[in-house]
C-alpha atoms as a PDB file:
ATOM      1  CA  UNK A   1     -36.959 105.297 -17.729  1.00  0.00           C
ATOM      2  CA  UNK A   2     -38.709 102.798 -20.459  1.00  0.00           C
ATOM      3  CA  UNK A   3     -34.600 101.570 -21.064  1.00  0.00           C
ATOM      4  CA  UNK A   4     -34.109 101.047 -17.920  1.00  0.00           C
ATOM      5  CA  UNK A   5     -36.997  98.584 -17.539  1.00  0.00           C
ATOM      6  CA  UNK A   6     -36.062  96.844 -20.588  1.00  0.00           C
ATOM      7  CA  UNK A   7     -32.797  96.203 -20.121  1.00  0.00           C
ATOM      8  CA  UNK A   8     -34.042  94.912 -16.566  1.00  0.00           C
ATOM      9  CA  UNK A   9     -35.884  92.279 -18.443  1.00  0.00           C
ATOM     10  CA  UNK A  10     -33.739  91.311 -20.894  1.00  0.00           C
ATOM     11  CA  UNK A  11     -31.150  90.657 -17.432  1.00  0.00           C
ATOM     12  CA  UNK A  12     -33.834  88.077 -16.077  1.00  0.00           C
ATOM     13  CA  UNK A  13     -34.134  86.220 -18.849  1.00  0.00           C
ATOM     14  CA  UNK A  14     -30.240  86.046 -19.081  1.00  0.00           C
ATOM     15  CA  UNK A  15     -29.744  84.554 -15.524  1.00  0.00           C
ATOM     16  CA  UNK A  16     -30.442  80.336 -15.265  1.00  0.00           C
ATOM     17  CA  UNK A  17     -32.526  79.461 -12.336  1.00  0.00           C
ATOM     18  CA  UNK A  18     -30.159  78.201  -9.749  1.00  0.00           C
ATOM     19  CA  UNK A  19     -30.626  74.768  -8.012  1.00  0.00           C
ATOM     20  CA  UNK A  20     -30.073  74.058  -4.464  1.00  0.00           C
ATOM     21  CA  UNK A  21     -28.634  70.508  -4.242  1.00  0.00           C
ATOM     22  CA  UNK A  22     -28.841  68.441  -1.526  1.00  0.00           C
ATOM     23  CA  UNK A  23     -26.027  67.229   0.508  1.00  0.00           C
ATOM     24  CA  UNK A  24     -26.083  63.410  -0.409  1.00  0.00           C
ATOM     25  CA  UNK A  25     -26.139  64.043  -4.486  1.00  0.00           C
ATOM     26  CA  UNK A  26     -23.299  62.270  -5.161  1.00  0.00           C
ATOM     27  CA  UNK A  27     -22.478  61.046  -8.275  1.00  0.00           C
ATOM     28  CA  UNK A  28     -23.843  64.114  -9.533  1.00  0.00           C
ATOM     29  CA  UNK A  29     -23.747  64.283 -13.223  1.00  0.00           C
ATOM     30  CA  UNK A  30     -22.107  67.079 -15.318  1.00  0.00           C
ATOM     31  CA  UNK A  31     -23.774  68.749 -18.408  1.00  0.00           C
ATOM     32  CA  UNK A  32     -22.706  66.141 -21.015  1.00  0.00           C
ATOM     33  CA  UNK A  33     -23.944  62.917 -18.791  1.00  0.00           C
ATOM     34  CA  UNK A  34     -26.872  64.259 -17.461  1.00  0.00           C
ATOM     35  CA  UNK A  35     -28.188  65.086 -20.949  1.00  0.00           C
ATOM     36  CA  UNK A  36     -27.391  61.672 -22.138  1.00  0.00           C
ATOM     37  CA  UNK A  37     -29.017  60.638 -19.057  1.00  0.00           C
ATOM     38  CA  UNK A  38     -32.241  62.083 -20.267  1.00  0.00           C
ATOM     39  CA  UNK A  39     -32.382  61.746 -23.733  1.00  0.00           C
ATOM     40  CA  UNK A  40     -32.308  57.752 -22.460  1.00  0.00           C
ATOM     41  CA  UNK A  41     -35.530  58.667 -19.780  1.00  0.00           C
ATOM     42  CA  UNK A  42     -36.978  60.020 -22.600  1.00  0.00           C
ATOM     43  CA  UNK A  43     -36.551  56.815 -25.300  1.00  0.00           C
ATOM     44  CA  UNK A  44     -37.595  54.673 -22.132  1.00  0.00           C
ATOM     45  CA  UNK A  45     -40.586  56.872 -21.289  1.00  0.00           C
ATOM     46  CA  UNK A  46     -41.639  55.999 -25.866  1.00  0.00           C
ATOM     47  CA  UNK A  47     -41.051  52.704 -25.381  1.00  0.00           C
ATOM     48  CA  UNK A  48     -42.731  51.713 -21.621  1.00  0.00           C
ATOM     49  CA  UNK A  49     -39.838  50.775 -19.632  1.00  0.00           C
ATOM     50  CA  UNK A  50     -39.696  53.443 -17.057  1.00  0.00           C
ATOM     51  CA  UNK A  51     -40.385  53.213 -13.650  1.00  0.00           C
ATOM     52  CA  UNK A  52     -41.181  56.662 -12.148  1.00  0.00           C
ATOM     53  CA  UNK A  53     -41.965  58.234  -8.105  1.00  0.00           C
ATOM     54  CA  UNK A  54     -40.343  56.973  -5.686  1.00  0.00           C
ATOM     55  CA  UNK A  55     -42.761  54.388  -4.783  1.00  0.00           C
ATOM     56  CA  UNK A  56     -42.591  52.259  -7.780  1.00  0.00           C
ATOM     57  CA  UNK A  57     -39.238  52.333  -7.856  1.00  0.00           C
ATOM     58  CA  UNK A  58     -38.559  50.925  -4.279  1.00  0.00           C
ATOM     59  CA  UNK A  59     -41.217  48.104  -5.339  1.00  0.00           C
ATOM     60  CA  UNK A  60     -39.223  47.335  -8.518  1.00  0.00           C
ATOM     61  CA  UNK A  61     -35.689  46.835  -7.023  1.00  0.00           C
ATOM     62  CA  UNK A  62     -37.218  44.589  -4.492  1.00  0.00           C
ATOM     63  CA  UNK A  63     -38.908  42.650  -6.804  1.00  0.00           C
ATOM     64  CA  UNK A  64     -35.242  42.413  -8.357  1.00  0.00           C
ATOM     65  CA  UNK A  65     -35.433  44.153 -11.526  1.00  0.00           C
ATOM     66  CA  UNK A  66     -32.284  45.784 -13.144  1.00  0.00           C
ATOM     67  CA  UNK A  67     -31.528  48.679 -14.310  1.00  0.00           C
ATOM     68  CA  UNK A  68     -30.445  52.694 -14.204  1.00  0.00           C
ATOM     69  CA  UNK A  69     -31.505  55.007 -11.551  1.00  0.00           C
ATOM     70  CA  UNK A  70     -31.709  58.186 -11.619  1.00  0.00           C
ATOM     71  CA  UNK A  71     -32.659  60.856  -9.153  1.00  0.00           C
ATOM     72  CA  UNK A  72     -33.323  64.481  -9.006  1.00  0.00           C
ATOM     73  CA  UNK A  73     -30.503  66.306  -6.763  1.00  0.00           C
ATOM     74  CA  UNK A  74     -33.003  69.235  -5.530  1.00  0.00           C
ATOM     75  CA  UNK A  75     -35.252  66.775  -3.763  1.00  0.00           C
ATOM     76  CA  UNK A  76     -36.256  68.625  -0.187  1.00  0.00           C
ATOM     77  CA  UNK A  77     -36.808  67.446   2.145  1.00  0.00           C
ATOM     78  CA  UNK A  78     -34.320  64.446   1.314  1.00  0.00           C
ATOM     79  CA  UNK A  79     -35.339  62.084   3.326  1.00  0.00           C
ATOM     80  CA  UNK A  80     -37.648  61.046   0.628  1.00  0.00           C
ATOM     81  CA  UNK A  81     -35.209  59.567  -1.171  1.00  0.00           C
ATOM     82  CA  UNK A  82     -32.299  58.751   1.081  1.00  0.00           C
ATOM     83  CA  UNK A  83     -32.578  55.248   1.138  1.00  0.00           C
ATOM     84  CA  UNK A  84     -33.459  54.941  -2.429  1.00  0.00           C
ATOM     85  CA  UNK A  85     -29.229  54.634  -3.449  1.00  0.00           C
ATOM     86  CA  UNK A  86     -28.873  52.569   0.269  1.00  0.00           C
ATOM     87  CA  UNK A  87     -31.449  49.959  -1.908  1.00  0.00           C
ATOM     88  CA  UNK A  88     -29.482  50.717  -5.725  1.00  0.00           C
ATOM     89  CA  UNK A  89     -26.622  49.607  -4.009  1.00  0.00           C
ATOM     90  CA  UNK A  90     -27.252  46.526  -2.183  1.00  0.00           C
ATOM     91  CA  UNK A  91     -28.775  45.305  -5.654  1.00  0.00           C
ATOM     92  CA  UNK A  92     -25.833  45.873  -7.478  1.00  0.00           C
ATOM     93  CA  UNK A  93     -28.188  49.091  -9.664  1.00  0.00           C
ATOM     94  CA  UNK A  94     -25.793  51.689 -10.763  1.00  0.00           C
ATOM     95  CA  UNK A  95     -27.611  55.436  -9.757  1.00  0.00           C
ATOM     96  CA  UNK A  96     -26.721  58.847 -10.549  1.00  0.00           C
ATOM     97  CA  UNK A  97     -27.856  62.327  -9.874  1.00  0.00           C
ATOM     98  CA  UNK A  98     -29.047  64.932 -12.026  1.00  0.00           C
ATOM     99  CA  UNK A  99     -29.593  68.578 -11.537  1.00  0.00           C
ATOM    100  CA  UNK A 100     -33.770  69.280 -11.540  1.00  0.00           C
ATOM    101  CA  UNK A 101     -36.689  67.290 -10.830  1.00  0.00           C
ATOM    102  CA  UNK A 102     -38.943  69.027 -13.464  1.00  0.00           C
ATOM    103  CA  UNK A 103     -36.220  68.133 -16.043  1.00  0.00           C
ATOM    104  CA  UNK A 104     -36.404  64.747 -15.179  1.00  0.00           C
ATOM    105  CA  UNK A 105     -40.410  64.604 -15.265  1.00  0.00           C
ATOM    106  CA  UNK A 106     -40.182  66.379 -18.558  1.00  0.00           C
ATOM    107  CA  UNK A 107     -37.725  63.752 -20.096  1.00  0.00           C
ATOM    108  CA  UNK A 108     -39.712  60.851 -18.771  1.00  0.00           C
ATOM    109  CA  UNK A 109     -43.202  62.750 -20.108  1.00  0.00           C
ATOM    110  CA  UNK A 110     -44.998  63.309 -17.083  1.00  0.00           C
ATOM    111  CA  UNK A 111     -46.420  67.024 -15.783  1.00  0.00           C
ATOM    112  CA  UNK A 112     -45.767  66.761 -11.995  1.00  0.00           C
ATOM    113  CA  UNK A 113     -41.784  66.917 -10.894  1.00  0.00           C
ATOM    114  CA  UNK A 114     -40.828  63.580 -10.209  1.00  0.00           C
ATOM    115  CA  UNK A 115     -37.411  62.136  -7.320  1.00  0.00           C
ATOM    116  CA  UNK A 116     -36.458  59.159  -9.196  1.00  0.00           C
ATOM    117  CA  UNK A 117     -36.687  57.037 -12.004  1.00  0.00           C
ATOM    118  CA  UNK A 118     -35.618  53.436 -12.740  1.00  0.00           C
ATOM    119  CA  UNK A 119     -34.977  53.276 -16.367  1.00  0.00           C
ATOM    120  CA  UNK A 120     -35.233  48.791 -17.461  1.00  0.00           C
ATOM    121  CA  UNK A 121     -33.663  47.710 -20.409  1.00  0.00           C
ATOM    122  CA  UNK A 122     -37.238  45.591 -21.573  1.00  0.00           C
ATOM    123  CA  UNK A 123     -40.447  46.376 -20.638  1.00  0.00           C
ATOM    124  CA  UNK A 124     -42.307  45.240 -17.801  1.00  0.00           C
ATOM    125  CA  UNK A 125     -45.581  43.999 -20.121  1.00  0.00           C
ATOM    126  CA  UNK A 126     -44.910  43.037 -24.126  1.00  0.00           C
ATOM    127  CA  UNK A 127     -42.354  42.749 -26.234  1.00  0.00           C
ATOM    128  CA  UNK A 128     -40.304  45.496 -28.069  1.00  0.00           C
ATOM    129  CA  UNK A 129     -38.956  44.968 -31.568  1.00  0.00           C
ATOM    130  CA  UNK A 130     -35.421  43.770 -32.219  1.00  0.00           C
ATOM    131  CA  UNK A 131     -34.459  47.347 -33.871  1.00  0.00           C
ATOM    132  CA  UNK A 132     -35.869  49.806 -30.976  1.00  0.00           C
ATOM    133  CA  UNK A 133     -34.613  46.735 -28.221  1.00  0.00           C
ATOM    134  CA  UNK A 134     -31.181  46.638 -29.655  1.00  0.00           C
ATOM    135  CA  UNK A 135     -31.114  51.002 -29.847  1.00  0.00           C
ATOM    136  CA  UNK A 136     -32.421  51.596 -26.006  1.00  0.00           C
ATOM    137  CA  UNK A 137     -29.807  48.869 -25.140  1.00  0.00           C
ATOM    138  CA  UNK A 138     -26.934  50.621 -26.481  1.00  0.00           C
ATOM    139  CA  UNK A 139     -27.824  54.071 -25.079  1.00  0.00           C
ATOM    140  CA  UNK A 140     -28.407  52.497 -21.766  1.00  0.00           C
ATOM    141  CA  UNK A 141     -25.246  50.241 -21.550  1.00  0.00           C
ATOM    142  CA  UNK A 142     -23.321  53.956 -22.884  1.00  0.00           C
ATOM    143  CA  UNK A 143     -24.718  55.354 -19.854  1.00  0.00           C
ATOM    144  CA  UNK A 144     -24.365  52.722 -17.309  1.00  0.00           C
ATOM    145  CA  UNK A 145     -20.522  52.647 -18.352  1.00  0.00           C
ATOM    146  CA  UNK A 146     -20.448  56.582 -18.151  1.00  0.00           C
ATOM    147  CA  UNK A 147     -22.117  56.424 -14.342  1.00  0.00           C
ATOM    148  CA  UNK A 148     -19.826  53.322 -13.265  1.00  0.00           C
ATOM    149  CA  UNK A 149     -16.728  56.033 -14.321  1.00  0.00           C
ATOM    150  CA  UNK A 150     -18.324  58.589 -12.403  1.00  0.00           C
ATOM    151  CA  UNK A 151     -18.893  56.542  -9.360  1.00  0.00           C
ATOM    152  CA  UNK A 152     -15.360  54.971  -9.526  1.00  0.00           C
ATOM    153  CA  UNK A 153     -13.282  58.451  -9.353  1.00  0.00           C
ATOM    154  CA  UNK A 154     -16.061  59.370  -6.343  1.00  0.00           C
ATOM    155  CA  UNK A 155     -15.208  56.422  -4.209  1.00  0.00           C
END
């Protein structure tokens, strides 16, 4: 009986938690672009230039500032966030979705799960230096031209 209960373990660990997406996550991002995705949350999370909660970044695209947004396909309910790619749009923001909200709260260092974030290529307050400017540029035009593929076989 003590096998049994093992190997009932062991089986749990095996299985990935499954995530319910919601109807409207489209672009969604596959494995390869959704890591890239977040690896660039993270470097923008280091160096200040992320905008996170839904909240702040509806105040920053009206204020007119550029960038990448992405948001968490398991939102519910998704009315939270339905205008938020209605608003990417109309101000020319490329957007994508990714799989989890807790992944993207991890990757832009914050504890509670977060809908969206708006990733700028320069801080909002200070400078950056050349070096780390010229880096978090590079990742974030690599992505940008990733999502804008994405997007263009979509629609």
């Amino acid at each position: 009986m003590g096998s049994d209960s093992e190997t009932e373990k062991s089986g749990h660990k095996d299985r990935k938690k499954a995530f319910i997406l919601s109807p409207i996550a489209k672009p969604l991002a596959g494995k390869k672009l959704s890591k890239r995705a977040l690896k660039l949350v993270r470097r923008a999370a280091e160096k200040k230039c992320l905008k996170r909660g839904v909240k702040e970044v509806v105040k920053s695209i009206r204020k007119g500032n550029k960038g990448l947004c992405i948001i968490a396909g398991n939102i519910s309910p998704i009315d939270v966030i339905t205008h938020v790619p209605v608003l990417c749009e109309e101000a020319d923001i490329p957007y994508i979705y990714v799989n989890s909200k807790e992944e993207l709260a991890n990757a832009g260092s914050t504890k509670r799960p977060t809908c969206c974030v708006l990733v700028l290529t320069k801080p909002t307050k200070g400078e950056l230096a050349q070096d780390e400017q010229e880096k978090l540029k590079s990742d974030y035009d690599q992505v940008v031209t990733d999502v804008s593929e994405l997007a263009s076989t979509l629609f």
